[in-house]
N, C-alpha and C. Protein backbone atom coordinates (compact mmCIF):
# COMPACT_ATOMS: atom_id res chain seq x y z
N UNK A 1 110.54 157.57 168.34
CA UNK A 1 109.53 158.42 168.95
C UNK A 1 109.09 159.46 167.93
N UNK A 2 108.26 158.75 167.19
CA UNK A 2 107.79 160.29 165.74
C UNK A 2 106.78 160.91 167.01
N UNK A 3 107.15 162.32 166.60
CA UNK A 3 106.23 163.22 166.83
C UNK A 3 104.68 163.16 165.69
N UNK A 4 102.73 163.22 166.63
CA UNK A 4 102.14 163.50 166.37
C UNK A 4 101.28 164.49 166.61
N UNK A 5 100.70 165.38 166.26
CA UNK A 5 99.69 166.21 166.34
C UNK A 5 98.14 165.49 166.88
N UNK A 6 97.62 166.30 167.35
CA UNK A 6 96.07 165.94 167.52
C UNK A 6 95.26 166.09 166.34
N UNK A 7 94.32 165.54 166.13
CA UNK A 7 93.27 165.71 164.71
C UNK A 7 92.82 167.32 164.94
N UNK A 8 92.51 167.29 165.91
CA UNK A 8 91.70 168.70 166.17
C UNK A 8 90.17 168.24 165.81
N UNK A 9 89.50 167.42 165.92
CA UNK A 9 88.19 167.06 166.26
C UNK A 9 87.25 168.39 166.50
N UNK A 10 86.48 168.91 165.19
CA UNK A 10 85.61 169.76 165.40
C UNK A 10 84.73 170.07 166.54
N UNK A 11 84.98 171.64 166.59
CA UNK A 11 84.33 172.30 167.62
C UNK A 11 83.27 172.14 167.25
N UNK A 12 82.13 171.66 168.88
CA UNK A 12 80.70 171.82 168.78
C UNK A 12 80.51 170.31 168.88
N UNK A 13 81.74 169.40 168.21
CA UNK A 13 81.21 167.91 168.30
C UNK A 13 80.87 167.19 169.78
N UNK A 14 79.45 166.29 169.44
CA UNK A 14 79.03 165.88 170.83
C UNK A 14 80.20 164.53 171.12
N UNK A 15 80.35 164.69 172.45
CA UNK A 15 81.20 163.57 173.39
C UNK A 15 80.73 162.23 173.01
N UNK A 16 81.62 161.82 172.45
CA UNK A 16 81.17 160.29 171.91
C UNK A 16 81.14 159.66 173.16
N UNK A 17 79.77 158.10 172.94
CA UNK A 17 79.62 157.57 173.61
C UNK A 17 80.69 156.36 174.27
N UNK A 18 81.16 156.08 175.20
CA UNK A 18 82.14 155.36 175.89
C UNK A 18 81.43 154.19 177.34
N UNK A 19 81.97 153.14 177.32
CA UNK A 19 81.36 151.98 178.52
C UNK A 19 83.08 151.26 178.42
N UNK A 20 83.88 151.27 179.33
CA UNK A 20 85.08 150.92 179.16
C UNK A 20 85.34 150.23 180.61
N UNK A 21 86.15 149.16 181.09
CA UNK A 21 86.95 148.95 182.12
C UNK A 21 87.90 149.67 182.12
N UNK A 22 88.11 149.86 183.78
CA UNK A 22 89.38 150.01 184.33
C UNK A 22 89.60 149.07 185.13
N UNK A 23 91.07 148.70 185.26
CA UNK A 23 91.73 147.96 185.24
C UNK A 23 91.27 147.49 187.00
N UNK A 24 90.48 147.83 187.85
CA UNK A 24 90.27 147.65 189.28
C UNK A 24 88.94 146.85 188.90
N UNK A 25 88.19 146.37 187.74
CA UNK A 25 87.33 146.11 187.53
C UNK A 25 86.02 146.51 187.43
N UNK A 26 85.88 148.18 188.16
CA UNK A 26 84.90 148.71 187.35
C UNK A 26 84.51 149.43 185.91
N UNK A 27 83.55 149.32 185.71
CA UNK A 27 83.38 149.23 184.45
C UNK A 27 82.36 151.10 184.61
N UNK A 28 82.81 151.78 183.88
CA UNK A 28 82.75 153.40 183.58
C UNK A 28 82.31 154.11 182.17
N UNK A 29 81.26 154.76 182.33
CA UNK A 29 80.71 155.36 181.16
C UNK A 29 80.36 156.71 180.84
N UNK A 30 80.37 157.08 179.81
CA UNK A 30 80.18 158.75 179.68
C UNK A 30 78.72 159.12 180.45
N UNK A 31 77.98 158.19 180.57
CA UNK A 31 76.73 158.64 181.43
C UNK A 31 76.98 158.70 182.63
N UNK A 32 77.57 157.71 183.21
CA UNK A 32 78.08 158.58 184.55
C UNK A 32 78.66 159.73 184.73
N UNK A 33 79.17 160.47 184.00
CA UNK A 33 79.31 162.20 184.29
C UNK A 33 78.10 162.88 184.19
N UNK A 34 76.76 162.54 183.61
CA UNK A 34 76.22 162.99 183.06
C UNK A 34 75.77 164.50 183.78
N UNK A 35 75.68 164.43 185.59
CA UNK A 35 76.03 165.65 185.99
C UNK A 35 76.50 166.57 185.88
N UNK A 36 77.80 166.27 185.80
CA UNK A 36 79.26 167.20 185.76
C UNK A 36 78.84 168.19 185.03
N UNK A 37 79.47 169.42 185.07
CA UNK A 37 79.04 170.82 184.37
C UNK A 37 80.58 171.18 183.34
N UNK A 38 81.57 169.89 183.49
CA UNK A 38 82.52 170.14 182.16
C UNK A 38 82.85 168.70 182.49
N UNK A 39 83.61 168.02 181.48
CA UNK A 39 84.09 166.68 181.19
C UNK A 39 85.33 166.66 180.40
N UNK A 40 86.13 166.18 180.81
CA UNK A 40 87.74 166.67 180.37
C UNK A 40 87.92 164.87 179.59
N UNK A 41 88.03 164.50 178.87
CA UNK A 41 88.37 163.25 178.50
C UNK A 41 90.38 163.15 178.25
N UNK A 42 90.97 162.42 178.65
CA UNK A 42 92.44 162.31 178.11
C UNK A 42 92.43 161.41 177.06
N UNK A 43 93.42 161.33 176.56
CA UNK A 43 94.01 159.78 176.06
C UNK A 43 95.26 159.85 176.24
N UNK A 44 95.96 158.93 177.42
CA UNK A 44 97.00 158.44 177.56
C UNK A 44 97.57 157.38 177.60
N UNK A 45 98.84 157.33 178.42
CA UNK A 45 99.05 156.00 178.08
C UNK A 45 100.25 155.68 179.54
N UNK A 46 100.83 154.35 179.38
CA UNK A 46 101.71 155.06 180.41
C UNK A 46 103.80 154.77 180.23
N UNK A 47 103.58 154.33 178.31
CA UNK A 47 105.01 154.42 178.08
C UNK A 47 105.66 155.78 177.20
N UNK A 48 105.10 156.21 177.19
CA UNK A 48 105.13 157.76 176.08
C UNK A 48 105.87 158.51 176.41
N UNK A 49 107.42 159.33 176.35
CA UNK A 49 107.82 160.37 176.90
C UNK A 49 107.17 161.56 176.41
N UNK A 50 106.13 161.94 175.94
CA UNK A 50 105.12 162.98 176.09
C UNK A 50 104.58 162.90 177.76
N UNK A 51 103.68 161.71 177.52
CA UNK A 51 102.79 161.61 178.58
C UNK A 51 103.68 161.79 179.91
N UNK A 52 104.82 160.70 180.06
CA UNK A 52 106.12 160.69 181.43
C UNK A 52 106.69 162.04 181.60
N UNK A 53 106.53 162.80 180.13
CA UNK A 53 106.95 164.65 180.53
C UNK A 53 105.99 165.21 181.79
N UNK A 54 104.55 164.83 181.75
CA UNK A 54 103.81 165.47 182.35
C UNK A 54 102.61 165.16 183.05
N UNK A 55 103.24 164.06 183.75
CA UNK A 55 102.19 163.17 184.15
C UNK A 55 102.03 163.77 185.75
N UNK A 56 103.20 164.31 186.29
CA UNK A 56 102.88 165.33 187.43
C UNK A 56 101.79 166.03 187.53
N UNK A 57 101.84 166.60 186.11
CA UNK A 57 100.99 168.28 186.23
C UNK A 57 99.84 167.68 185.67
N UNK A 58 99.39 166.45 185.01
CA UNK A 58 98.44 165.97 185.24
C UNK A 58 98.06 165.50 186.07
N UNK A 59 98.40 164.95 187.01
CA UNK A 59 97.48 164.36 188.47
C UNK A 59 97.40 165.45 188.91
N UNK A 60 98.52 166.53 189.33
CA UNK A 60 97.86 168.03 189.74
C UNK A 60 96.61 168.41 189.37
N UNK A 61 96.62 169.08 188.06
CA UNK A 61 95.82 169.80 187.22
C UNK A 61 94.38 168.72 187.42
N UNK A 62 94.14 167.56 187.40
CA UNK A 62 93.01 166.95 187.41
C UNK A 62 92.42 166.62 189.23
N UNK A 63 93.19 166.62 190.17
CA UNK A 63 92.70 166.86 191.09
C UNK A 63 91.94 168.46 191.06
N UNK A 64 92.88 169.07 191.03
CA UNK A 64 92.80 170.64 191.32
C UNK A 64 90.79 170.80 190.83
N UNK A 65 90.88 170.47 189.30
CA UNK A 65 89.78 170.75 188.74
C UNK A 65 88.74 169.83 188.82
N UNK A 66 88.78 168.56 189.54
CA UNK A 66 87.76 167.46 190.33
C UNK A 66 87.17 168.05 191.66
N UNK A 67 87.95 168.43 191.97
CA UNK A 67 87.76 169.82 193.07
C UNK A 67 86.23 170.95 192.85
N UNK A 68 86.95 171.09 191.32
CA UNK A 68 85.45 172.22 191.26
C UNK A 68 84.56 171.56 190.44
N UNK A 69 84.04 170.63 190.36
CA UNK A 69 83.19 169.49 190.03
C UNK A 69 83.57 169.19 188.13
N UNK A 70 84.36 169.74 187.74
CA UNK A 70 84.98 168.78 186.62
C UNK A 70 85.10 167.41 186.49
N UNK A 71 84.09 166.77 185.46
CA UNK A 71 84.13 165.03 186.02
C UNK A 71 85.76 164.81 184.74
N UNK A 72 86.45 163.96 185.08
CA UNK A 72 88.03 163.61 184.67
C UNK A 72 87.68 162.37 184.16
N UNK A 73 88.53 161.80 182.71
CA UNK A 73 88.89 160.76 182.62
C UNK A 73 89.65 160.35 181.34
N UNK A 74 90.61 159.21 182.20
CA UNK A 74 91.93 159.25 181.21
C UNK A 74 91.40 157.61 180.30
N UNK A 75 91.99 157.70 179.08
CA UNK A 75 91.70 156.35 178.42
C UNK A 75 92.98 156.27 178.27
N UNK A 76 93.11 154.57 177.92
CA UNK A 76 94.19 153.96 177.44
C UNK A 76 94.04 153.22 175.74
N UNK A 77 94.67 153.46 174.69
CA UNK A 77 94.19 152.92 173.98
C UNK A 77 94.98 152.12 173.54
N UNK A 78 96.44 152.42 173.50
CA UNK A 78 97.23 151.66 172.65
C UNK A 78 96.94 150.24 172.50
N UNK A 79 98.15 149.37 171.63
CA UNK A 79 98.05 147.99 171.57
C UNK A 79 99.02 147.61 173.25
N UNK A 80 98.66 146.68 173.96
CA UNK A 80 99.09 146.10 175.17
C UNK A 80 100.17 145.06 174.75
N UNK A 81 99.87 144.16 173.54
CA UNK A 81 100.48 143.55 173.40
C UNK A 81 101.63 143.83 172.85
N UNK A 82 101.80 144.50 172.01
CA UNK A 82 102.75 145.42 171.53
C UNK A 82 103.50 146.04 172.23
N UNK A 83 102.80 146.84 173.12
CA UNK A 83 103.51 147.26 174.67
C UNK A 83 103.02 147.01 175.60
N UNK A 84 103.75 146.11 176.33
CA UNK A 84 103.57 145.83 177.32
C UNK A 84 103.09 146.72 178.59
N UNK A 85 103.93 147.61 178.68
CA UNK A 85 104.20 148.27 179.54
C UNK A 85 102.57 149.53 179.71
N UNK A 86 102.10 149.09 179.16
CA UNK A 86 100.55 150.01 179.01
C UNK A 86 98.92 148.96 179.19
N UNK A 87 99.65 147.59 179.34
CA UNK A 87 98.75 146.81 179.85
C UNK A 87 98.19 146.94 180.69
N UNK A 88 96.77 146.68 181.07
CA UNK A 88 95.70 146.94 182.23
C UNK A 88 96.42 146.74 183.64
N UNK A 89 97.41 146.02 183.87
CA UNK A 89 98.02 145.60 185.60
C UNK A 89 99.13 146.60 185.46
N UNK A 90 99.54 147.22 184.85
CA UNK A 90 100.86 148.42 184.35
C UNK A 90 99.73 149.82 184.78
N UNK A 91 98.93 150.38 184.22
CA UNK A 91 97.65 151.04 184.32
C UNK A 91 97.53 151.39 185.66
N UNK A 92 97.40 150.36 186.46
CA UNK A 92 96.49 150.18 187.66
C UNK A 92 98.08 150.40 188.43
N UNK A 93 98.92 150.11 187.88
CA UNK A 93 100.13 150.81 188.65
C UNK A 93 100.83 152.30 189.02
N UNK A 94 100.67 152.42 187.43
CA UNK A 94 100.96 154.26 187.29
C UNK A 94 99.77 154.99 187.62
N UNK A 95 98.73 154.57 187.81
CA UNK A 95 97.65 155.36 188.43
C UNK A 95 97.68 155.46 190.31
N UNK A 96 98.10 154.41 190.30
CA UNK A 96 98.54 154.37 192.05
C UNK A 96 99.94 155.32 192.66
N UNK A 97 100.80 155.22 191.60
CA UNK A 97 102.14 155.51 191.61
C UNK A 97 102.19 157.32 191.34
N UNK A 98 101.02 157.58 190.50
CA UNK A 98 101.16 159.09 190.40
C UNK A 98 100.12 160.00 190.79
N UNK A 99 99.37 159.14 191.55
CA UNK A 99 97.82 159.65 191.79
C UNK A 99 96.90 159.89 191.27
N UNK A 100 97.06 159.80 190.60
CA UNK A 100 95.59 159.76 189.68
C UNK A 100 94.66 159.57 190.51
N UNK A 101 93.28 160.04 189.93
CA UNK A 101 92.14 160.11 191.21
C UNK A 101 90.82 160.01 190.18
N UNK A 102 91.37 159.84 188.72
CA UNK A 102 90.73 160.08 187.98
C UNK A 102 90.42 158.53 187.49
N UNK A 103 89.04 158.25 186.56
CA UNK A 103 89.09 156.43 186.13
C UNK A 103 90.56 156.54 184.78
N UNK A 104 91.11 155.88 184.66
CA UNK A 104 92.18 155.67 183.81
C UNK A 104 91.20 154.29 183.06
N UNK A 105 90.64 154.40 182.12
CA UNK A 105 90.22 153.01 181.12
C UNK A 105 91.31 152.63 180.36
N UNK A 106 90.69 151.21 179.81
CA UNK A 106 91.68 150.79 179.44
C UNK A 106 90.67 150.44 177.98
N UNK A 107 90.94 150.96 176.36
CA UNK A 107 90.48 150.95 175.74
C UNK A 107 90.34 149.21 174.39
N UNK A 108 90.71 148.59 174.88
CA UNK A 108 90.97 147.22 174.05
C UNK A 108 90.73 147.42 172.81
N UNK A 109 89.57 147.47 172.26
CA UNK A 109 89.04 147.45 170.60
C UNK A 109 89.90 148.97 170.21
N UNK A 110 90.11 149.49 171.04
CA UNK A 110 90.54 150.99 170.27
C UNK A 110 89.33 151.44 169.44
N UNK A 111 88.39 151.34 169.25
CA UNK A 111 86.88 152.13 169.25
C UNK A 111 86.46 153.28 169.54
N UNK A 112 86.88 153.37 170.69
CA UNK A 112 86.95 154.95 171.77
C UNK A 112 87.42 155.79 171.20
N UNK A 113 89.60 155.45 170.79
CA UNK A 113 89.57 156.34 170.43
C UNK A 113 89.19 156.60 168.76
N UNK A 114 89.38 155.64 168.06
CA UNK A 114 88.91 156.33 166.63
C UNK A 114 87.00 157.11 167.10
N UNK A 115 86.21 156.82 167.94
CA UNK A 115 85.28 157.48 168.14
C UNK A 115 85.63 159.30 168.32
N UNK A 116 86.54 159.35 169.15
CA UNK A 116 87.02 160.73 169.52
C UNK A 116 88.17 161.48 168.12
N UNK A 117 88.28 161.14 167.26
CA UNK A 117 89.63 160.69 166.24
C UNK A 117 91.04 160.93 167.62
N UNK A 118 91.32 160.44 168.31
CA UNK A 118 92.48 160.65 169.09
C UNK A 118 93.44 160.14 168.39
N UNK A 119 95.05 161.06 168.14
CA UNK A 119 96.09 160.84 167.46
C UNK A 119 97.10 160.30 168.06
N UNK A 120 97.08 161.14 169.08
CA UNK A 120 98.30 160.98 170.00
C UNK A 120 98.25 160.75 171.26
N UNK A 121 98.97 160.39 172.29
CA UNK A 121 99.33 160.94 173.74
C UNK A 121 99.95 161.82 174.23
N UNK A 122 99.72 162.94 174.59
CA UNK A 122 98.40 162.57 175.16
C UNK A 122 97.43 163.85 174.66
N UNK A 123 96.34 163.14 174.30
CA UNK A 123 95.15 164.30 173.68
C UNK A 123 94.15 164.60 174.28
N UNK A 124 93.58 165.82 174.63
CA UNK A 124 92.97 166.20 175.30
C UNK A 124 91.79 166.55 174.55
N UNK A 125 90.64 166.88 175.23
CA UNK A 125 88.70 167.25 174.92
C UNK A 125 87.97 167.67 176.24
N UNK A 126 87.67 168.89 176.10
CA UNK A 126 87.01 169.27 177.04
C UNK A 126 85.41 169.57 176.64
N UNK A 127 84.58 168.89 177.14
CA UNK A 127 83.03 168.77 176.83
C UNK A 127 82.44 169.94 177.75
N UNK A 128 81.31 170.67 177.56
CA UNK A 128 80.79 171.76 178.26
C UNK A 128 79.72 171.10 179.03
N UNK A 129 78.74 171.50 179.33
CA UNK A 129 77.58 170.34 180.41
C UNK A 129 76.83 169.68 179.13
N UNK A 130 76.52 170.08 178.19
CA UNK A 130 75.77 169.96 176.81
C UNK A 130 76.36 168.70 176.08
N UNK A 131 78.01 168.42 176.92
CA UNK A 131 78.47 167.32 175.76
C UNK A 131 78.98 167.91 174.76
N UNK A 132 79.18 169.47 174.29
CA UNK A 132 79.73 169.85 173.13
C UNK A 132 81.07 169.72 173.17
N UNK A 133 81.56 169.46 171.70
CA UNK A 133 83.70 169.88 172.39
C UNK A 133 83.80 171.45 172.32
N UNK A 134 84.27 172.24 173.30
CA UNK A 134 84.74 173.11 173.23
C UNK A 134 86.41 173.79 173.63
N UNK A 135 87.29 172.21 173.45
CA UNK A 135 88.52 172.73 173.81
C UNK A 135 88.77 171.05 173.15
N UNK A 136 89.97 171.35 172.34
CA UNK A 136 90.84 170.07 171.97
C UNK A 136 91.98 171.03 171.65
N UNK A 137 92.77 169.89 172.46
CA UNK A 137 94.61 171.06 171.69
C UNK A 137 95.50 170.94 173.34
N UNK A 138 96.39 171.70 173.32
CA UNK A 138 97.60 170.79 174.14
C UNK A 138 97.75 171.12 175.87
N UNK A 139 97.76 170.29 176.51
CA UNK A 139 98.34 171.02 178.11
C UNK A 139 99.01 172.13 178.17
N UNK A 140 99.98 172.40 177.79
CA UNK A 140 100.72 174.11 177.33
C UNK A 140 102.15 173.59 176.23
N UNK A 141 102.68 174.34 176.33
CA UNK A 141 103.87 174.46 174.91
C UNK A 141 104.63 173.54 175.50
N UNK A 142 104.90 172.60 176.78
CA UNK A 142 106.39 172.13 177.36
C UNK A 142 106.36 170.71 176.35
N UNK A 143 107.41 170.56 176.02
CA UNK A 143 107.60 169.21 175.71
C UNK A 143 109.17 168.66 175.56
N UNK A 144 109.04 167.14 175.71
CA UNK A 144 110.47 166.89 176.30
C UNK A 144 111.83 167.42 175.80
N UNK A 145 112.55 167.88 176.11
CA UNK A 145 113.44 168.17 175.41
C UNK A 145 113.66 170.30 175.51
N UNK A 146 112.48 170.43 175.53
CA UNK A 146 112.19 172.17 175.54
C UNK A 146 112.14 172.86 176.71
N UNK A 147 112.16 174.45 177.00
CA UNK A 147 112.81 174.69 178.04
C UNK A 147 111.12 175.51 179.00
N UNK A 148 110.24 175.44 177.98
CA UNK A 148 109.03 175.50 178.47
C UNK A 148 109.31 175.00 179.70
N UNK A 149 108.26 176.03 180.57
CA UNK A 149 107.85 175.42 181.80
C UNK A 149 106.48 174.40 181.99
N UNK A 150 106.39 172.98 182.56
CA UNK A 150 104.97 172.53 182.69
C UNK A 150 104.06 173.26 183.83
N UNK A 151 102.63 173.92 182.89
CA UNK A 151 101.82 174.59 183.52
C UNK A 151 100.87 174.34 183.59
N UNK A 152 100.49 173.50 182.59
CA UNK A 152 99.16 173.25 182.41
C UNK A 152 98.34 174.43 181.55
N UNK A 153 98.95 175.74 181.56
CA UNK A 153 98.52 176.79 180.97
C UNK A 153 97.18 176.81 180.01
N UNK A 154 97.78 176.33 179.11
CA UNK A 154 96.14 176.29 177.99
C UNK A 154 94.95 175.32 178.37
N UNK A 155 95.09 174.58 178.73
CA UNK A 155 93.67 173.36 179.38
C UNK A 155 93.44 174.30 180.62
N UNK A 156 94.09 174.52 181.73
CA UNK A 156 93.45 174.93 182.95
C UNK A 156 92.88 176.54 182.17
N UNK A 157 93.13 177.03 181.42
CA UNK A 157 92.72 178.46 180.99
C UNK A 157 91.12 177.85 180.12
N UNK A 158 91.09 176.48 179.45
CA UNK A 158 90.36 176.02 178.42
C UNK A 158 88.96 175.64 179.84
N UNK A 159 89.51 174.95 180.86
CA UNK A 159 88.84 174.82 181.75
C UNK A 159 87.78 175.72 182.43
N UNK A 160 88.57 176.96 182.90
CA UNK A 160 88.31 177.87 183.60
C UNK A 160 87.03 178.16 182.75
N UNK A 161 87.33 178.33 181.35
CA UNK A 161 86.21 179.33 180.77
C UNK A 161 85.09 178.23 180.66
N UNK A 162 84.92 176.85 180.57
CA UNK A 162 84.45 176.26 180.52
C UNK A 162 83.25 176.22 181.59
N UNK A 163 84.03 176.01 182.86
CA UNK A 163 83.43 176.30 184.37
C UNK A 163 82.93 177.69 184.57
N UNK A 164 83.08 178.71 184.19
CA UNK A 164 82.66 179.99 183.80
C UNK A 164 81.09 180.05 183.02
N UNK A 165 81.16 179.20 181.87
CA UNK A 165 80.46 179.53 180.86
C UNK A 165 80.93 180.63 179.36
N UNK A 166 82.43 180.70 179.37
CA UNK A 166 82.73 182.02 178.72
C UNK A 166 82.97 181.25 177.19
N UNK A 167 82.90 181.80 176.88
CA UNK A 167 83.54 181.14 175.40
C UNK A 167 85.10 181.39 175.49
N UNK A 168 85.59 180.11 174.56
CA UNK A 168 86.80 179.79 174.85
C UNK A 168 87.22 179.59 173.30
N UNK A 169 88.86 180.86 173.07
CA UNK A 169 89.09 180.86 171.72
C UNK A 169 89.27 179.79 170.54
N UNK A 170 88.19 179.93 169.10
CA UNK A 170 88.69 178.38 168.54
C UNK A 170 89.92 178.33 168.34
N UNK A 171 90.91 179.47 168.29
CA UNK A 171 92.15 179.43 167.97
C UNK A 171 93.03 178.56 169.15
N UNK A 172 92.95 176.97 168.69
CA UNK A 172 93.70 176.28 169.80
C UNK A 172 94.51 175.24 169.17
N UNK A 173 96.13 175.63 169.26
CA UNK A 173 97.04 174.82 169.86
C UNK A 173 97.25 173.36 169.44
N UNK A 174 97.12 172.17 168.42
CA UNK A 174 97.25 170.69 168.91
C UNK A 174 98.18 170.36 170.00
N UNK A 175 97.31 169.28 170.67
CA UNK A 175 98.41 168.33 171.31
C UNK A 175 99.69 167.96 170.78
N UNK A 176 100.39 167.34 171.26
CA UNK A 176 101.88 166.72 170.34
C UNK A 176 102.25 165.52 171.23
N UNK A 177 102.69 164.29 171.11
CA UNK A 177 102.83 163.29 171.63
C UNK A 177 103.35 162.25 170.26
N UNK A 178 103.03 161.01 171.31
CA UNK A 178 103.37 159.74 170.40
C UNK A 178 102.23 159.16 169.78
N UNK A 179 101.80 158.90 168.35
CA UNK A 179 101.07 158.19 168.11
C UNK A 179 100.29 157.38 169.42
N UNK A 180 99.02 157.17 168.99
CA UNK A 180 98.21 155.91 169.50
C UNK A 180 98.56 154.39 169.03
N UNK A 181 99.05 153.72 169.52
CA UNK A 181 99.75 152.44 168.95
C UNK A 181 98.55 151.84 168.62
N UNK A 182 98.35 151.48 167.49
CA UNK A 182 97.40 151.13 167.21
C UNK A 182 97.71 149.05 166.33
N UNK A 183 96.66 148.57 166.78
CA UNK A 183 97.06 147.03 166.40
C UNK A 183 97.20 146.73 164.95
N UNK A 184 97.65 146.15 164.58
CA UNK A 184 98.34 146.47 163.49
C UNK A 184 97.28 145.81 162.37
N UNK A 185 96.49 146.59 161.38
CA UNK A 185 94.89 146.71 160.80
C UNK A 185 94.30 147.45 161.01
N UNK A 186 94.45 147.89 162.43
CA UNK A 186 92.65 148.79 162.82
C UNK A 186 93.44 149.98 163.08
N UNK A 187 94.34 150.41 162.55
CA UNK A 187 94.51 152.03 162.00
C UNK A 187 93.12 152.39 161.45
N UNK A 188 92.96 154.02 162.29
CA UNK A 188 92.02 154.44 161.64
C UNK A 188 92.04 155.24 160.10
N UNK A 189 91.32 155.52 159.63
CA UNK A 189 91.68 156.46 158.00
C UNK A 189 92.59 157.32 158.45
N UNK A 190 91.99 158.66 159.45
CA UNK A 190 92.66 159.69 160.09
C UNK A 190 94.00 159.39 160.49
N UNK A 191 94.78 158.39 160.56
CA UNK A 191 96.42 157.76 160.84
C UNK A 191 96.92 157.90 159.51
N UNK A 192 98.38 158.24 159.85
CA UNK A 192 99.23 158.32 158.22
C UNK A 192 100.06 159.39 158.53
């Protein structure tokens, strides 16, 4: 389990474009939020003890903020074959199993995420109505092993100001997780 960091994907960058299945067979795209007045993108997965640290306070935290019209959505990118256990019928399980309410895609080419540079699981991007990034960096300090409490702290604070309109400090935090399993070639440059 190496520990990774998030790229930190420059502030201001527009929300890359995305058309992905989920695993129930609809098929989901960044234009369908195109409403939404913030857009939270994940990248998870569902064998990661990052992600299994806090997959609670994520179905929390993403109801809570679907609530105040935050459009949500989790990708999957890893290799399936490689792990099993993150395959599209696995997906469609832990999304039932933990509530999720959110589309969970399932990323195949891994495209998506080198589009977003996503490092790890689980990495977060919060888009403003404009599509800009104005929040990449971690759910709060807990991670397995540490005595942190899970709060969600920095995203629901990254949120708030988002839904506000406030500006939200660049001074933010990476994610930390497990690599993106990536198929073995289509590592992106940004991997290493």
């Amino acid at each position: 389990m190496a520990l990774t960091p998030s790229t930190m994907l420059a502030l201001g960058s527009r929300a890359p474009d995305f058309r992905l299945w989920e695993p129930s067979g609809s098929m989901v795209a960044l234009v369908d939020f195109r409403d939404a007045p913030v857009l939270l993108v994940m990248f998870i997965c569902n064998h990661c003890p990052y992600v299994k640290h806090v997959r609670h306070e994520l179905a929390r935290l993403t109801k809570e903020y679907q609530a105040k019209g935050v459009a949500v959505v989790g990708i999957n990118s890893n290799d399936a074959d490689a792990h099993p256990d993150d395959a599209p019928e696995m997906m469609a399980r832990e999304k039932e199993e933990f509530g999720y309410t959110f589309p969970y895609l399932y990323d195949e080419s891994q495209e998506v995420a080198k589009a977003y540079q996503a490092a790890c699981t689980p990495d977060f991007f919060v888009f403003d109505a404009g599509r800009s990034l104005v929040y990449r960096g971690q759910l709060d300090g807990s991670r397995p092993g540490n005595s942190v409490p899970i709060t969600g702290k920095d995203l629901r604070a990254a949120l708030e100001a988002a839904l506000s309109g406030q500006p939200i400090s660049p001074e933010q935090s990476p994610s930390m997780g497990c690599n993106i399993k990536w198929r073995p070639g289509n590592e992106p440059e940004y991997f290493g």
